[in-house]
Protein backbone atom coordinates (compact mmCIF):
# COMPACT_ATOMS: atom_id res chain seq x y z
CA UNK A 1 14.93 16.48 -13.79
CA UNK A 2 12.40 13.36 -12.39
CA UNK A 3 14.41 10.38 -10.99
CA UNK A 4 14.55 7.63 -13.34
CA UNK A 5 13.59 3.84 -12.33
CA UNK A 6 13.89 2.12 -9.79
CA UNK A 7 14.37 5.57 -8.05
CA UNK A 8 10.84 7.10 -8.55
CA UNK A 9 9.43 6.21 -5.30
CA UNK A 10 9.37 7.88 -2.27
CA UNK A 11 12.14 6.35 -0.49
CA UNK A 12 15.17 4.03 -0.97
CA UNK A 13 17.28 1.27 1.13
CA UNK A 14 20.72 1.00 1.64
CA UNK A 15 22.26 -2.05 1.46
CA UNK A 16 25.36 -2.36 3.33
CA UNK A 17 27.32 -5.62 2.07
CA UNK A 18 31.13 -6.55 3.08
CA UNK A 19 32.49 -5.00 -0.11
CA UNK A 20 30.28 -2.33 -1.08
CA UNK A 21 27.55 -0.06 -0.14
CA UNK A 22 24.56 -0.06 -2.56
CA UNK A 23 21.36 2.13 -2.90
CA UNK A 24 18.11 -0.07 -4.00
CA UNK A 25 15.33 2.20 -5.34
CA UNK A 26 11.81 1.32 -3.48
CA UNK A 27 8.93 1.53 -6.35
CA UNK A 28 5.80 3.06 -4.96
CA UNK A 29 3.77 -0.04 -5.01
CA UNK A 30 5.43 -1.32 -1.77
CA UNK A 31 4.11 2.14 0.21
CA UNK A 32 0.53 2.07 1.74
CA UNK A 33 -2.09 4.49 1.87
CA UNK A 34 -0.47 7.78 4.23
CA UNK A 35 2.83 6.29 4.20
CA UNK A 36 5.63 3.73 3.24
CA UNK A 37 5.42 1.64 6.18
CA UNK A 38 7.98 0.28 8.11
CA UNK A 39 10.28 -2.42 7.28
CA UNK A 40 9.67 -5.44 9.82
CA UNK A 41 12.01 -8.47 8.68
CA UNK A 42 14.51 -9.26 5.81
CA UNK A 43 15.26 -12.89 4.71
CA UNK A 44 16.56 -14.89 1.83
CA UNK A 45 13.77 -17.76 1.75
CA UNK A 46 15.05 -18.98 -1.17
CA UNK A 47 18.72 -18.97 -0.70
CA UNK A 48 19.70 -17.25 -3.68
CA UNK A 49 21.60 -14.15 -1.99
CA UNK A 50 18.71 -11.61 -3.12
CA UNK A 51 17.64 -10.50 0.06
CA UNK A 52 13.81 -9.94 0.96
CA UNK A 53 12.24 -7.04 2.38
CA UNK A 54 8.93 -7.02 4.67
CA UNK A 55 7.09 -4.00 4.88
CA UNK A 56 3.94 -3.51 7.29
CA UNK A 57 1.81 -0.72 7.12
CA UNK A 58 -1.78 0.21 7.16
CA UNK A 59 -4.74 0.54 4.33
CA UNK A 60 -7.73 2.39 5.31
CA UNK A 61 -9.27 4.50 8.12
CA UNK A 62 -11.77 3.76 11.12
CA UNK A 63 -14.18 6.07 11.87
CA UNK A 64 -17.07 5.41 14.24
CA UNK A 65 -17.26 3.30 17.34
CA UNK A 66 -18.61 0.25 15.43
CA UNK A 67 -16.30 0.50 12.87
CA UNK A 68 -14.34 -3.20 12.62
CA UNK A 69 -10.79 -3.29 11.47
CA UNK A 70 -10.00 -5.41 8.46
CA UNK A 71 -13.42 -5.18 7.83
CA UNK A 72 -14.90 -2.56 7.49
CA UNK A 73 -12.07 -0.12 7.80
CA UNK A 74 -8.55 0.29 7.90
CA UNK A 75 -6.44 -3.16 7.68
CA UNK A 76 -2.80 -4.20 8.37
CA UNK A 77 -0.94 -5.56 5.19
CA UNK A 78 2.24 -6.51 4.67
CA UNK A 79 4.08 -6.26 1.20
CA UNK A 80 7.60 -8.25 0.58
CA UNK A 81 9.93 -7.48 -2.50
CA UNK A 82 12.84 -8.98 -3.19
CA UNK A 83 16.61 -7.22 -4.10
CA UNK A 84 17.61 -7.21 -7.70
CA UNK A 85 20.10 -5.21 -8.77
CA UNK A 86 19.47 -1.70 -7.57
CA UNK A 87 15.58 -2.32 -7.43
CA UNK A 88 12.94 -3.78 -4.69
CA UNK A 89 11.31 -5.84 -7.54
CA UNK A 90 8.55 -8.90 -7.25
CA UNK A 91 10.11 -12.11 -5.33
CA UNK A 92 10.84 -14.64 -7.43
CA UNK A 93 11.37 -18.23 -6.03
CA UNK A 94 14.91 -19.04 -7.19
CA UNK A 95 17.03 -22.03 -6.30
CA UNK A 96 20.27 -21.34 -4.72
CA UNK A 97 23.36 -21.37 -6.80
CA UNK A 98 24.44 -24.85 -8.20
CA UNK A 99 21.23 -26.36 -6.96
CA UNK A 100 19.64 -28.98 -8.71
CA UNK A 101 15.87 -28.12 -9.53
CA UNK A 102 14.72 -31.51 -10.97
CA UNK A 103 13.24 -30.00 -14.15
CA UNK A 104 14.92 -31.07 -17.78
């Protein structure tokens, strides 16, 4: 049986709230070329409660001495996603809850 989304990637978080424990699938677009990275910060820019995830890892290789990183070989990238549900999805910029955004 193949996992169904948001569980088809290689990995997944768990989220460990006050109340409840959830797993969040990771889709494969946040992993980088050998690997998935690692995850270095979480944040809530936008105050919503949909946490952020950082992940850093590395594109690319670097063979030969005059190779040049992020330019002509590998490169360090970082990829964030934010929480929705049980999914690492795109971030969107949300206002926090009961917050005026000045649009009519």
């Amino acid at each position: 049986m193949e996992p169904e989304w948001p569980f088809i990637g290689s990995r997944v978080l768990l989220l460990i709230e006050p109340d409840a424990i959830r797993v969040v699938g990771v889709p494969p677009r946040f992993n980088y070329q050998y690997d998935e990275g690692e995850i270095t910060h979480v944040s809530d820019l936008d105050g919503d409660g949909n946490l952020e995830i950082w992940f850093s890892g590395v594109f690319g290789e670097c063979d030969g001495e005059d190779s040049k990183p992020g330019i002509d070989c590998a490169i360090k990238a970082t990829h964030m996603g934010e929480i929705f549900d049980d999914a690492l999805s795109f971030f969107t910029n949300s206002p926090k809850v009961g917050e005026k955004t000045g649009k009519r």
